[in-house]
N, C-alpha and C. Protein backbone atom coordinates (compact mmCIF):
# COMPACT_ATOMS: atom_id res chain seq x y z
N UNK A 1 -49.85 15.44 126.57
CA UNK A 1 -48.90 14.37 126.35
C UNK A 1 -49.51 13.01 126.73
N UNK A 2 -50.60 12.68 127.71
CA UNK A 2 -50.97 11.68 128.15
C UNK A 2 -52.03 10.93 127.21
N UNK A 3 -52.40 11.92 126.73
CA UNK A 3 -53.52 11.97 125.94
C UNK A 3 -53.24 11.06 124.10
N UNK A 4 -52.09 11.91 124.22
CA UNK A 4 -51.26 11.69 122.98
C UNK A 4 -50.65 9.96 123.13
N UNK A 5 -50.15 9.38 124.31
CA UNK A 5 -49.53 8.09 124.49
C UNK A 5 -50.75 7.22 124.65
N UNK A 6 -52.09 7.93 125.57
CA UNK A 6 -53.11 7.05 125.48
C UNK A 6 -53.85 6.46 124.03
N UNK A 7 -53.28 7.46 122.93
CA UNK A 7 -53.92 7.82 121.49
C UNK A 7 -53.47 6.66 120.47
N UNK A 8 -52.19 7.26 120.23
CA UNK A 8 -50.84 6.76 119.97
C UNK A 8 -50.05 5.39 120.44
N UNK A 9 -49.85 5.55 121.71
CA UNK A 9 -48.93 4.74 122.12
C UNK A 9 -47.82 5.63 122.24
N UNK A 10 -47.25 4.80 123.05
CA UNK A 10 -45.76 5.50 123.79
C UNK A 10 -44.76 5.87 122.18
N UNK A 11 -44.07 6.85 122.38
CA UNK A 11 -43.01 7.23 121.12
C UNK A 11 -41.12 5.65 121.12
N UNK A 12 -40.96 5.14 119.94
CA UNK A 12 -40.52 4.58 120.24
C UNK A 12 -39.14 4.89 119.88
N UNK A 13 -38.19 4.47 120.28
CA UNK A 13 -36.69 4.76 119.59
C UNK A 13 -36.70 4.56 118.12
N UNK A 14 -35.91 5.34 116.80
CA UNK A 14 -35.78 4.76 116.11
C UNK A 14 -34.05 4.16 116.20
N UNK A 15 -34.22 2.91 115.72
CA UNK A 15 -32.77 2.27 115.73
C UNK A 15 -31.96 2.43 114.11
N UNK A 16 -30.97 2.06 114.48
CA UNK A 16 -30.01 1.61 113.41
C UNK A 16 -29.72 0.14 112.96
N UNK A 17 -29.70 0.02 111.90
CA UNK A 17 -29.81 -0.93 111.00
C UNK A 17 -28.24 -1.57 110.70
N UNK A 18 -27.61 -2.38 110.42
CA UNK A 18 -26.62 -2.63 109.78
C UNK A 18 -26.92 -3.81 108.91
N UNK A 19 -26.35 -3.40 107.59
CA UNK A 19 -25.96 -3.83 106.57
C UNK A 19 -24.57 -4.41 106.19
N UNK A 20 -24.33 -5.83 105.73
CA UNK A 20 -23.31 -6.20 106.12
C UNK A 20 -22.95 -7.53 104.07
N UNK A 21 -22.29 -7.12 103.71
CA UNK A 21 -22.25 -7.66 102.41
C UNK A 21 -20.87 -8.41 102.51
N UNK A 22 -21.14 -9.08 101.19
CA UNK A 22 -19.78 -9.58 100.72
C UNK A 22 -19.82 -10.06 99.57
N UNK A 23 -19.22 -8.89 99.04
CA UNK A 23 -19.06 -8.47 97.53
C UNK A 23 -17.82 -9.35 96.22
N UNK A 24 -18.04 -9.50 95.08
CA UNK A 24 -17.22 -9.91 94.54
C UNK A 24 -16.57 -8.41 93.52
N UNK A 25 -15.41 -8.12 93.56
CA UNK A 25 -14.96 -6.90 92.69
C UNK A 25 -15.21 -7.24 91.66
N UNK A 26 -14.79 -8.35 90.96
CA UNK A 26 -14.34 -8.36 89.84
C UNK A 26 -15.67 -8.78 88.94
N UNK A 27 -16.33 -9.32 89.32
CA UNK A 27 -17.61 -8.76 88.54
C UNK A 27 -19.51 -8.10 89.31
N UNK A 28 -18.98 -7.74 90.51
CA UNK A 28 -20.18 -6.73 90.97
C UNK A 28 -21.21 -7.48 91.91
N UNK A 29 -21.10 -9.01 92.02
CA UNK A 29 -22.41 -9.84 92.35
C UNK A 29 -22.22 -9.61 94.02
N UNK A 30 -23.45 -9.45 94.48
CA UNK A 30 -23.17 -9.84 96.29
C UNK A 30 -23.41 -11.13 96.71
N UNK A 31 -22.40 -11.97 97.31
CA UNK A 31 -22.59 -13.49 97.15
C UNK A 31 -22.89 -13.73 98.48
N UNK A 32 -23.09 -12.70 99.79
CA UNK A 32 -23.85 -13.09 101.10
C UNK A 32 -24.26 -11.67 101.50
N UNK A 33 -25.29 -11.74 101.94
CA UNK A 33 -25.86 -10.44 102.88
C UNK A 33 -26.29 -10.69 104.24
N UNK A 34 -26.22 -9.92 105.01
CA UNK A 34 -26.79 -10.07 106.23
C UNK A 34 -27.35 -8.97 106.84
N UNK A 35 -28.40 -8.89 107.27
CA UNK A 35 -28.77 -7.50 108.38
C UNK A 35 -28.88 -7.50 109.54
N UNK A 36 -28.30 -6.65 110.41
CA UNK A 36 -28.20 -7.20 111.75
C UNK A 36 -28.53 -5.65 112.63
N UNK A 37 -28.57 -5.50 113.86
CA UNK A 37 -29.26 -4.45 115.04
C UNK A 37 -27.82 -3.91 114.58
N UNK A 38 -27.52 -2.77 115.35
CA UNK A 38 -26.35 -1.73 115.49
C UNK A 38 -25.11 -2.42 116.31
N UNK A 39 -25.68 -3.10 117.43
CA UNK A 39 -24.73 -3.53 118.47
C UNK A 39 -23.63 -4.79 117.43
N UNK A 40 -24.35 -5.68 116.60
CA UNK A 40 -23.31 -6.51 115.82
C UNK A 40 -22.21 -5.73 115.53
N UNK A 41 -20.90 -6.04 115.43
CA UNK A 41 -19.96 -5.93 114.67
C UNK A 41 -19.59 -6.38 113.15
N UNK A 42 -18.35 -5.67 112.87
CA UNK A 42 -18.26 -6.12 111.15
C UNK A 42 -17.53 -7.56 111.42
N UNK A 43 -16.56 -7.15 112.32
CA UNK A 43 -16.07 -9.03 112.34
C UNK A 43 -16.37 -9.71 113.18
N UNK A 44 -17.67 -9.83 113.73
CA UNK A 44 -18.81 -10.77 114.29
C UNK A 44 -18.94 -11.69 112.61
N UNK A 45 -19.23 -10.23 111.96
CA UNK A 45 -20.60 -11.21 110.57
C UNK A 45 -19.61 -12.02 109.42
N UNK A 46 -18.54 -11.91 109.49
CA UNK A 46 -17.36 -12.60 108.84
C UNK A 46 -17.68 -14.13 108.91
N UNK A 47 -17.40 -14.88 110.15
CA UNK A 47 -18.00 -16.70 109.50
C UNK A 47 -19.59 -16.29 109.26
N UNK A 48 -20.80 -15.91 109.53
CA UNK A 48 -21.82 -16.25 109.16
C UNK A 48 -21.50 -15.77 107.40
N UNK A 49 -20.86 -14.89 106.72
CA UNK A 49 -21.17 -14.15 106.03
C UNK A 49 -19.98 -15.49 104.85
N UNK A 50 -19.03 -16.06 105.24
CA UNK A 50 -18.10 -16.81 104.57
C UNK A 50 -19.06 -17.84 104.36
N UNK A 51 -19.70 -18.31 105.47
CA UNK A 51 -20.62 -19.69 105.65
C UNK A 51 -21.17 -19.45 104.18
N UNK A 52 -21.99 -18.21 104.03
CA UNK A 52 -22.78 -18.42 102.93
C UNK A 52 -22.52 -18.11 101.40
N UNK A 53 -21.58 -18.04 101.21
CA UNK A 53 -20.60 -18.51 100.26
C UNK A 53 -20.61 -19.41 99.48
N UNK A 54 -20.72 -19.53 98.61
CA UNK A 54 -21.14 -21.30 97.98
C UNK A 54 -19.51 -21.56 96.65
N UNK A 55 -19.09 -20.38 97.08
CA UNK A 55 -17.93 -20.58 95.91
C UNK A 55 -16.49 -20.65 96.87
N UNK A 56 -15.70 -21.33 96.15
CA UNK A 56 -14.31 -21.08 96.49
C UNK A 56 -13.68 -19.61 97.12
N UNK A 57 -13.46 -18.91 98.25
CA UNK A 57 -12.91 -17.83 98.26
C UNK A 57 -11.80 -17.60 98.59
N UNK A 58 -10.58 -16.86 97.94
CA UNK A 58 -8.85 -16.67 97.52
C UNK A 58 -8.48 -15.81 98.28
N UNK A 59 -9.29 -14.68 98.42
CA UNK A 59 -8.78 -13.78 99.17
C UNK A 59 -10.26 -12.57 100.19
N UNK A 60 -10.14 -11.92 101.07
CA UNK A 60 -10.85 -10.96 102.12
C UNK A 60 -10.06 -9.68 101.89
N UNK A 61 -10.98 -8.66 101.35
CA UNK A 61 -10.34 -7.55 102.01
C UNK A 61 -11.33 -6.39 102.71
N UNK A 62 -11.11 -6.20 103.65
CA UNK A 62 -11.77 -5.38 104.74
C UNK A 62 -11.16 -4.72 105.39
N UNK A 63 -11.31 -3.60 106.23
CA UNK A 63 -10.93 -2.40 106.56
C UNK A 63 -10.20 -2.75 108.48
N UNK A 64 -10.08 -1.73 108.95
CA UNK A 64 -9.36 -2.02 109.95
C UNK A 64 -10.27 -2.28 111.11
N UNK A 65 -11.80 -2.76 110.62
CA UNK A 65 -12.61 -3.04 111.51
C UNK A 65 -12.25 -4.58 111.86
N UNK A 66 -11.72 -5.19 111.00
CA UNK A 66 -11.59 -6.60 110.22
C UNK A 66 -10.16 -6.92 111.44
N UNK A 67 -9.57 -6.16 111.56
CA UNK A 67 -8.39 -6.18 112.29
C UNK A 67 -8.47 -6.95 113.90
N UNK A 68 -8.32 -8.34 113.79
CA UNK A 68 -8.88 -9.12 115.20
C UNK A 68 -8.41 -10.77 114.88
N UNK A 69 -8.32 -11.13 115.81
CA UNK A 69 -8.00 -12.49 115.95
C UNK A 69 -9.02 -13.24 115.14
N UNK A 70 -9.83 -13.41 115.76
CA UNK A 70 -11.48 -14.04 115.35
C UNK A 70 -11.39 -14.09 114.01
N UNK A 71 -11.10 -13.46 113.36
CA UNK A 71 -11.27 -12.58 111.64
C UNK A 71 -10.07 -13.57 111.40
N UNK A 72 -8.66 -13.20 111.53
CA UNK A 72 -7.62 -14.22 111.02
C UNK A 72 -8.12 -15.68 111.38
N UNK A 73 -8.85 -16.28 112.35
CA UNK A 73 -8.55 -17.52 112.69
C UNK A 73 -9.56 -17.67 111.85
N UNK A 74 -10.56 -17.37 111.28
CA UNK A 74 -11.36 -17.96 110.27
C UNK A 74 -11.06 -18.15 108.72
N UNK A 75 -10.60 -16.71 109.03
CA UNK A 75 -10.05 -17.18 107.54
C UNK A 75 -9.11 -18.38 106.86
N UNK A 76 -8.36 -18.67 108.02
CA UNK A 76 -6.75 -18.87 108.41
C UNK A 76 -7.95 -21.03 107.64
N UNK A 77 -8.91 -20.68 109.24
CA UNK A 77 -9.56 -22.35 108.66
C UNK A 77 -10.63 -22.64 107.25
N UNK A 78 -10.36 -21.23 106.58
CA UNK A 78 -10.77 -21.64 105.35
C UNK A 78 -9.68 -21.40 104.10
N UNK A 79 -8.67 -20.97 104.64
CA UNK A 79 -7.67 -20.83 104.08
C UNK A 79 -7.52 -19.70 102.84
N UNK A 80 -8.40 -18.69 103.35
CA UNK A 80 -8.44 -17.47 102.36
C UNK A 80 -7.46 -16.36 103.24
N UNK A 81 -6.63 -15.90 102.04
CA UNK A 81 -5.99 -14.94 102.64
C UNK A 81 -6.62 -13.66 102.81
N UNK A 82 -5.72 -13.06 103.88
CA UNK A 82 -6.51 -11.45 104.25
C UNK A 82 -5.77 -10.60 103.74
N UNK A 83 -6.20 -9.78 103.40
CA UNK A 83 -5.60 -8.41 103.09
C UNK A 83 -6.21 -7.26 104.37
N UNK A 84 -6.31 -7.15 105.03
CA UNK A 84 -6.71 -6.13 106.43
C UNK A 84 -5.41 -5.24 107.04
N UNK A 85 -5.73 -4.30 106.80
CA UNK A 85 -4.47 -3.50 107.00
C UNK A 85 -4.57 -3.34 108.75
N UNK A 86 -3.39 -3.61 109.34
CA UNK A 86 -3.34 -3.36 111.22
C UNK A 86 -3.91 -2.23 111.33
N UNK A 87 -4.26 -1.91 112.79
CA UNK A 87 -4.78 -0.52 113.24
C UNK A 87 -3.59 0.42 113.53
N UNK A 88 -3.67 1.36 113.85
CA UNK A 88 -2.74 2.50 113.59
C UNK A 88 -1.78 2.45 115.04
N UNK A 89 -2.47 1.40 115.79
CA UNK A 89 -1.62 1.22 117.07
C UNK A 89 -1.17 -0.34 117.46
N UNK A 90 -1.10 -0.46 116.19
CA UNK A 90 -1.22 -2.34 116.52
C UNK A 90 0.45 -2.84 116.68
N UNK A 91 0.45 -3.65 117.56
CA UNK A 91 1.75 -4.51 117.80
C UNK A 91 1.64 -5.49 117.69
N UNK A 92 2.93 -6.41 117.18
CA UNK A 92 3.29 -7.95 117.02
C UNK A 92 2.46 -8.71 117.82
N UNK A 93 1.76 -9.94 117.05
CA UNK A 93 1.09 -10.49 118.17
C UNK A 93 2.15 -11.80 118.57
N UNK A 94 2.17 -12.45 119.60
CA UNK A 94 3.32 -13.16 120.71
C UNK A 94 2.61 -14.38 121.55
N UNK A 95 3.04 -15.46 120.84
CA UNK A 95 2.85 -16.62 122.04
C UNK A 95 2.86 -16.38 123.36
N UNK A 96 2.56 -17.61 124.21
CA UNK A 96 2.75 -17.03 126.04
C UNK A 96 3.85 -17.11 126.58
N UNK A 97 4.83 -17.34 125.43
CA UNK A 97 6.42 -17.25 125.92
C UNK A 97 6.84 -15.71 125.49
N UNK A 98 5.81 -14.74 124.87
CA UNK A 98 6.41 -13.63 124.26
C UNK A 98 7.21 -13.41 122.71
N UNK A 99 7.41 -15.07 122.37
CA UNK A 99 7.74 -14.80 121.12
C UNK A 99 7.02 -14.18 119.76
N UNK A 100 7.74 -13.51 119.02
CA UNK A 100 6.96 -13.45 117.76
C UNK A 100 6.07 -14.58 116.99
N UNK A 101 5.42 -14.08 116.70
CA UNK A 101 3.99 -15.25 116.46
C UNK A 101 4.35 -15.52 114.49
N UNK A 102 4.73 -16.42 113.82
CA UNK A 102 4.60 -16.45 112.58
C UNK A 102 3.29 -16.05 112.16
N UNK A 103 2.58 -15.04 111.76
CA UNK A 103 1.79 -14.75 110.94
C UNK A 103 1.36 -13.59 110.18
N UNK A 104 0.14 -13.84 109.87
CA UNK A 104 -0.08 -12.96 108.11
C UNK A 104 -0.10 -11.78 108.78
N UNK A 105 -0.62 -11.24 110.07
CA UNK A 105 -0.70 -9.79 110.24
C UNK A 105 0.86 -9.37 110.60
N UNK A 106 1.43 -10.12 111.81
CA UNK A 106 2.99 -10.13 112.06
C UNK A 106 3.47 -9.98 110.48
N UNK A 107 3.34 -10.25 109.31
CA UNK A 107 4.44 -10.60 108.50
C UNK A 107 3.70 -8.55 107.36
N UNK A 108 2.31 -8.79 107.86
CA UNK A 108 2.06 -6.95 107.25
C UNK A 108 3.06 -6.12 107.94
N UNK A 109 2.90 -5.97 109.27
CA UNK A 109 3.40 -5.09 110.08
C UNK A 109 4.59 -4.91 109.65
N UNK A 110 5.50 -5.89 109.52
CA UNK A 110 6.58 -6.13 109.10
C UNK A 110 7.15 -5.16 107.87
N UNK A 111 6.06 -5.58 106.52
CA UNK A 111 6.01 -4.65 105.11
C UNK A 111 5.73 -3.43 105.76
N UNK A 112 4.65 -3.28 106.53
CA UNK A 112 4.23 -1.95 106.70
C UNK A 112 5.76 -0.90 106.89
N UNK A 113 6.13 -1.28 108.21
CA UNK A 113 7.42 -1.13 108.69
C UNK A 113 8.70 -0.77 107.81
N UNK A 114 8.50 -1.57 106.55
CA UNK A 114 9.88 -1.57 105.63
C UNK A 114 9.56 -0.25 104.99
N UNK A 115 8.14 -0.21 104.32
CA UNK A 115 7.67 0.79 103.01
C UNK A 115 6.93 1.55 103.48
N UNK A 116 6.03 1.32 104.15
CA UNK A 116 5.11 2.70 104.33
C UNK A 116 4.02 2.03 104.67
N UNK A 117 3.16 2.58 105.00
CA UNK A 117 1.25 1.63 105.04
C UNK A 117 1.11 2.49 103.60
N UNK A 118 0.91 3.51 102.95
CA UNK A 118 0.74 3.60 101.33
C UNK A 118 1.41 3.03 100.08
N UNK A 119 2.48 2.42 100.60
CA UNK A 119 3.36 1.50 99.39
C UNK A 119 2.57 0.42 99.87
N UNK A 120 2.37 0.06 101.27
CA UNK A 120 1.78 -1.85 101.41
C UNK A 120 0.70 -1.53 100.39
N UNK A 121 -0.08 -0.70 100.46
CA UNK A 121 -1.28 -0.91 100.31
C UNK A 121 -1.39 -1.25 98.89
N UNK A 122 -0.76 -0.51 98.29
CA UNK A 122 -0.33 -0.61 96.68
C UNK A 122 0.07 -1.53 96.53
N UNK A 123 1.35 -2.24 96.89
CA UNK A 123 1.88 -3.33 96.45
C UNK A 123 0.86 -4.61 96.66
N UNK A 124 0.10 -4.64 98.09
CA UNK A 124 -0.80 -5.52 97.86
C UNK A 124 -1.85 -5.61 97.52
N UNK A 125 -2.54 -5.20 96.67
CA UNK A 125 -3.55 -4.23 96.31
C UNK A 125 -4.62 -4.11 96.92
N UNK A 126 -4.53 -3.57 97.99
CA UNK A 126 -5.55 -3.13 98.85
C UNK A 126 -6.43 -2.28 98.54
N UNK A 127 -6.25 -1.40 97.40
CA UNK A 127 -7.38 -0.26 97.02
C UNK A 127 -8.21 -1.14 96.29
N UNK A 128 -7.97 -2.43 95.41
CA UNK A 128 -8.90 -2.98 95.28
C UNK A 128 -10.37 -3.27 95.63
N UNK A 129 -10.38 -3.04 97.09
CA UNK A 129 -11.22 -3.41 98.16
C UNK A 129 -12.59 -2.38 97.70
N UNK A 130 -12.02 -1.18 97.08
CA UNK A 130 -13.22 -0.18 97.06
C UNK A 130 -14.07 -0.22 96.03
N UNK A 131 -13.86 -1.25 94.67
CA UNK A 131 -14.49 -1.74 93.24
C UNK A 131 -15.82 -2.42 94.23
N UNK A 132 -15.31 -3.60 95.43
CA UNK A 132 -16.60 -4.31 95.91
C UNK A 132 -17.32 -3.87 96.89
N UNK A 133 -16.93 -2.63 97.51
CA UNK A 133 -17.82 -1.39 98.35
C UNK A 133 -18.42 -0.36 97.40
N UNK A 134 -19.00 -0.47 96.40
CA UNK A 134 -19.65 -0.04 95.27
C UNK A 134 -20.78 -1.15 95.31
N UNK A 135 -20.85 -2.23 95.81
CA UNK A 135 -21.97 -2.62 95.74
C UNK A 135 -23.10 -2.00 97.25
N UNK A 136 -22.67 -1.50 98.13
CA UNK A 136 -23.01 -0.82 98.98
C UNK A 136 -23.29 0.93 98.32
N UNK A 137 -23.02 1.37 97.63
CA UNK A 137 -23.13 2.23 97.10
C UNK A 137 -24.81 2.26 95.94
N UNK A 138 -24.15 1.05 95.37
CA UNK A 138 -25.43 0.84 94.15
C UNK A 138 -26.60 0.14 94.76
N UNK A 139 -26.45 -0.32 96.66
CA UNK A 139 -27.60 -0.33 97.05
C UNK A 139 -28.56 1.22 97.39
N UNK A 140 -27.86 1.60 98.04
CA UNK A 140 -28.23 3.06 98.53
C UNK A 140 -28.31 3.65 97.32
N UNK A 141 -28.16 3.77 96.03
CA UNK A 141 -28.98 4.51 95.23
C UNK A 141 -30.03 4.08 94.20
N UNK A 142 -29.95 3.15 94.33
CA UNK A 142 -31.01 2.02 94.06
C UNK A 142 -32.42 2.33 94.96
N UNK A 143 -32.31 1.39 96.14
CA UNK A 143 -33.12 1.29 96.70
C UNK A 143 -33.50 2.61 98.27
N UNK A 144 -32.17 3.45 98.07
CA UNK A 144 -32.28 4.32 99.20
C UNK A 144 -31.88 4.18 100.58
N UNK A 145 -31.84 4.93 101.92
CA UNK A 145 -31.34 4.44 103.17
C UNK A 145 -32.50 3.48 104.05
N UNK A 146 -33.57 3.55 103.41
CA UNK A 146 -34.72 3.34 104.39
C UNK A 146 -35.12 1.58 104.21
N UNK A 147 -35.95 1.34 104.67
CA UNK A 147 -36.19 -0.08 104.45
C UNK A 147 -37.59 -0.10 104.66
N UNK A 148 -38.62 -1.11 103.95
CA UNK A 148 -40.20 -0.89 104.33
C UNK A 148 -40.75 -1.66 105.66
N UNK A 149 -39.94 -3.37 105.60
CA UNK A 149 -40.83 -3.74 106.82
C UNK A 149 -40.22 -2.69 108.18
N UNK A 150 -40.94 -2.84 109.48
CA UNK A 150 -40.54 -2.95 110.57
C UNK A 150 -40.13 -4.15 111.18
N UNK A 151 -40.58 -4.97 111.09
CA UNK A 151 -39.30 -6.19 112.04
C UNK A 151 -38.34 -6.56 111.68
N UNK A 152 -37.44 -6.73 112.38
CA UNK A 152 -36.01 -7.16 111.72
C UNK A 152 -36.28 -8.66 110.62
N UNK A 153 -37.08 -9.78 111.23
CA UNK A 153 -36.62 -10.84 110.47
C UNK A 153 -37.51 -10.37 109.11
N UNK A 154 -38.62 -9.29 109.13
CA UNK A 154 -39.26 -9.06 107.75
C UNK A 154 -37.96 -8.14 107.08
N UNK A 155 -37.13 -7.52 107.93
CA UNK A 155 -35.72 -6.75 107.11
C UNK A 155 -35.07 -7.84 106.42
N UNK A 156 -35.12 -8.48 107.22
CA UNK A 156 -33.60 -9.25 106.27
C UNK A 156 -34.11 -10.16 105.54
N UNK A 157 -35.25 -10.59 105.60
CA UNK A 157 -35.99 -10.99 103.93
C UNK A 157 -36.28 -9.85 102.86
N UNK A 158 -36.34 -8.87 103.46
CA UNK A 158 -36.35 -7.64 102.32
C UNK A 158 -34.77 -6.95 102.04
N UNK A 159 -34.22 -6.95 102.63
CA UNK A 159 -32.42 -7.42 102.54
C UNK A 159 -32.12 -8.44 101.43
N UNK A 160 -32.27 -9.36 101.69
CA UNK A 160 -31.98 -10.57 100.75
C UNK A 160 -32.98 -10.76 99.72
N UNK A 161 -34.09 -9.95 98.88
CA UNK A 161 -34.80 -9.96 98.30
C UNK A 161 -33.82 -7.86 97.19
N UNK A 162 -33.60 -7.99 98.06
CA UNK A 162 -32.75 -6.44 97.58
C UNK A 162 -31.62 -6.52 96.52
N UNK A 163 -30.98 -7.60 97.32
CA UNK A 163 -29.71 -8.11 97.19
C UNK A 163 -29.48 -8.99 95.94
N UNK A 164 -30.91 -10.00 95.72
CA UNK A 164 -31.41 -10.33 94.47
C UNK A 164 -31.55 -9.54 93.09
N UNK A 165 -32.02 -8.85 93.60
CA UNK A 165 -32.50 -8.13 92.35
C UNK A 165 -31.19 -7.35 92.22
N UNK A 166 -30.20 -6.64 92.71
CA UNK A 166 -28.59 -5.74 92.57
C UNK A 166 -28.02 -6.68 91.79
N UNK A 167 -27.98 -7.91 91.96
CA UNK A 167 -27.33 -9.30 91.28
C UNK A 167 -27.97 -9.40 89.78
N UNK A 168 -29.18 -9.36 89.75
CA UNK A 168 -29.80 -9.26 88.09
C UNK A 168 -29.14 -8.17 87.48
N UNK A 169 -29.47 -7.05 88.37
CA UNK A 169 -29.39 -5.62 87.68
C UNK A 169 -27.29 -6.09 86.91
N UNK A 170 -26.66 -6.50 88.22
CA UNK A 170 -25.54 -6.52 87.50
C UNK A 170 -25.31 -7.41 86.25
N UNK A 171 -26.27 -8.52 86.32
CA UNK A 171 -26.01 -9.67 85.40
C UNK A 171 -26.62 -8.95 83.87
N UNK A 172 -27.59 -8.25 83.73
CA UNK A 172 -28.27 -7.75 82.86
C UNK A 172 -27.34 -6.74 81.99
N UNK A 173 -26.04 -5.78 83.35
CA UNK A 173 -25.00 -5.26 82.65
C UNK A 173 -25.08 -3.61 83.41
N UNK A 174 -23.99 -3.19 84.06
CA UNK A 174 -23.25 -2.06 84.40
C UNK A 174 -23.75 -1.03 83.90
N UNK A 175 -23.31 0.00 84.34
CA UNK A 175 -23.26 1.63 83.77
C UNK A 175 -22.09 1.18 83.74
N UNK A 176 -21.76 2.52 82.57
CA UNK A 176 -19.77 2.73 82.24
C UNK A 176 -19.84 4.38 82.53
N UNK A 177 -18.93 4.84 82.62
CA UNK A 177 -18.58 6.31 82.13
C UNK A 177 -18.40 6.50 80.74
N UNK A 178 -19.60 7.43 80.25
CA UNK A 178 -19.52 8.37 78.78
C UNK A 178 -19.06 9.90 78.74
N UNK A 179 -18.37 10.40 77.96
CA UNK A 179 -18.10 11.26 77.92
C UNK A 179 -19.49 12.09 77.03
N UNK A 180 -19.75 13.07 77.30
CA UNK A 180 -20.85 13.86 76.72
C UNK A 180 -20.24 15.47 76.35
N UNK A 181 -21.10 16.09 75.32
CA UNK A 181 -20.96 17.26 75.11
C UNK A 181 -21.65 18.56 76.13
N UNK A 182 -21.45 19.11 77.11
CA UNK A 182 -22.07 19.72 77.74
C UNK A 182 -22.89 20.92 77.30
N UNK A 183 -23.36 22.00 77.57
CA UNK A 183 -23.94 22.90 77.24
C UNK A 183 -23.32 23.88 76.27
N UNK A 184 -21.74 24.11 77.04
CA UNK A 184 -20.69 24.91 76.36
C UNK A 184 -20.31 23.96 75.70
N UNK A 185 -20.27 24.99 73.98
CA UNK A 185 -19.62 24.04 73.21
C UNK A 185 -17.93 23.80 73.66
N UNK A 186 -16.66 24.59 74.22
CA UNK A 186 -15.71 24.44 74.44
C UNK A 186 -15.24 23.89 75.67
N UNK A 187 -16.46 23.50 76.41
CA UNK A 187 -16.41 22.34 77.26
C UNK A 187 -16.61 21.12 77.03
N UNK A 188 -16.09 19.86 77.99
CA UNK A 188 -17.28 18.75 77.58
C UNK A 188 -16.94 18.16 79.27
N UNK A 189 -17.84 17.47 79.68
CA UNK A 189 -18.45 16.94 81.12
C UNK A 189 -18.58 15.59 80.98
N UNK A 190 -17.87 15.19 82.39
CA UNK A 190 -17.66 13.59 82.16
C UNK A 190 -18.66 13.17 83.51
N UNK A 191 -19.81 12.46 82.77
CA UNK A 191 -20.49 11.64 83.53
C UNK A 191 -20.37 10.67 84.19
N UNK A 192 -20.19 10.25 85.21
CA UNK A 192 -20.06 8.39 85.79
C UNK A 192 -21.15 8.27 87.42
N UNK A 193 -21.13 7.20 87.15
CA UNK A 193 -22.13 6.76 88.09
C UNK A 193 -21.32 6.21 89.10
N UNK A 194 -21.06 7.22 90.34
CA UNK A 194 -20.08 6.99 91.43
C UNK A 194 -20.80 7.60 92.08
N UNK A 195 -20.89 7.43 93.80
CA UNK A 195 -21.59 7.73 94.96
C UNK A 195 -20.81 7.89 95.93
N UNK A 196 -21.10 8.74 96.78
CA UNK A 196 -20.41 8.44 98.59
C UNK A 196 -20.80 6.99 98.73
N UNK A 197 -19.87 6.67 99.98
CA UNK A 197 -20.43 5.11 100.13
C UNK A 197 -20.49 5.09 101.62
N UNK A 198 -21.73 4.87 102.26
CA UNK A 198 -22.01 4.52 103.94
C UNK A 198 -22.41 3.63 103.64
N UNK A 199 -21.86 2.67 104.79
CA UNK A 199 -22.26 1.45 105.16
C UNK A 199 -23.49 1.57 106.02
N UNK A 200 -24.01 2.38 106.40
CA UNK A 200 -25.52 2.44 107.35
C UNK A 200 -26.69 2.51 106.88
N UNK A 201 -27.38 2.15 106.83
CA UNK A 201 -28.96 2.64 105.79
C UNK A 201 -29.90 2.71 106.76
């Protein structure tokens, strides 16, 4: 073993990576990326990730990681609404007098409360959210989980060099679903280009 570290060098951790996007649904482009160590959070990268934004943005939708003060008050000063569904234990948030607080999550809870968290979600269309987590998808089968440099700041130029080229690929034009004739003639097999989707690479 000594022999081997004197050889070698000491064995080092491998770490985790995070990948952190912000996707447009409605036509596929990623309009900010970021890569960051494991310890970042998802709604840490929210203002760096709005910052780089160069377009008007109407609306956020993100998962119940998104679910935090920090996250509303940014949005709140760029004036994009959220769609972030509360956490499964979340209560009214309350001035320091205890009152009910007028706002966008207070006023979900509220819907949640009337209909269901599966009617909110519908009515506000929250499943939406999963058309622009497909661009996380069409990275990882694209380019795979792995990444080539080792240093982080050579990652996230190879991140944002990734992220480039997903943006052509979309501008150039989509896969669709075709229907095909399969082997059996009294069958037929429907092809589409859909993936699991992890956010980790």
């Amino acid at each position: 073993m000594r022999w081997k570290v004197r050889k070698h060098g000491a064995n080092k951790r491998r770490t985790w990576r995070k990948l952190h996007l912000a996707a447009d649904e409605s036509t596929n482009a990623i309009h900010a990326v970021e890569l960051t160590t494991n310890s970042i959070s998802d709604a840490e990268m929210v203002k760096p990730l709005m910052a780089a934004i160069e377009w008007p943005v109407a609306k956020l939708n993100g998962d119940g990681a998104y679910d935090q003060v920090k996250v509303y008050d940014e949005l709140e000063a760029r004036c994009i609404q959220p769609v972030i569904p509360p956490r499964s234990n979340a209560v009214f948030w309350t001035d320091s007098l205890g009152n009910t607080l007028v706002h966008p999550r207070n006023e979900s809870l509220k819907h949640i409360g009337q209909v269901g968290l599966a009617e909110w979600k519908r009515q506000i269309g929250y499943h939406r959210r999963s058309k622009a987590e497909t661009a996380m998808f069409r990275w990882k089968a694209t380019f795979g989980e792995r990444l080539s440099a080792r240093l982080l700041t050579n990652q996230q130029t190879e991140a944002q060099i990734k992220a480039a080229c997903l943006n052509q690929f979309a501008r150039l034009g989509m896969s669709k679903a075709v229907k095909r004739e399969s082997i059996y003639p009294c069958n037929k097999a429907l092809f589409h280009d859909n993936y699991f989707l992890n956010e980790r690479i």
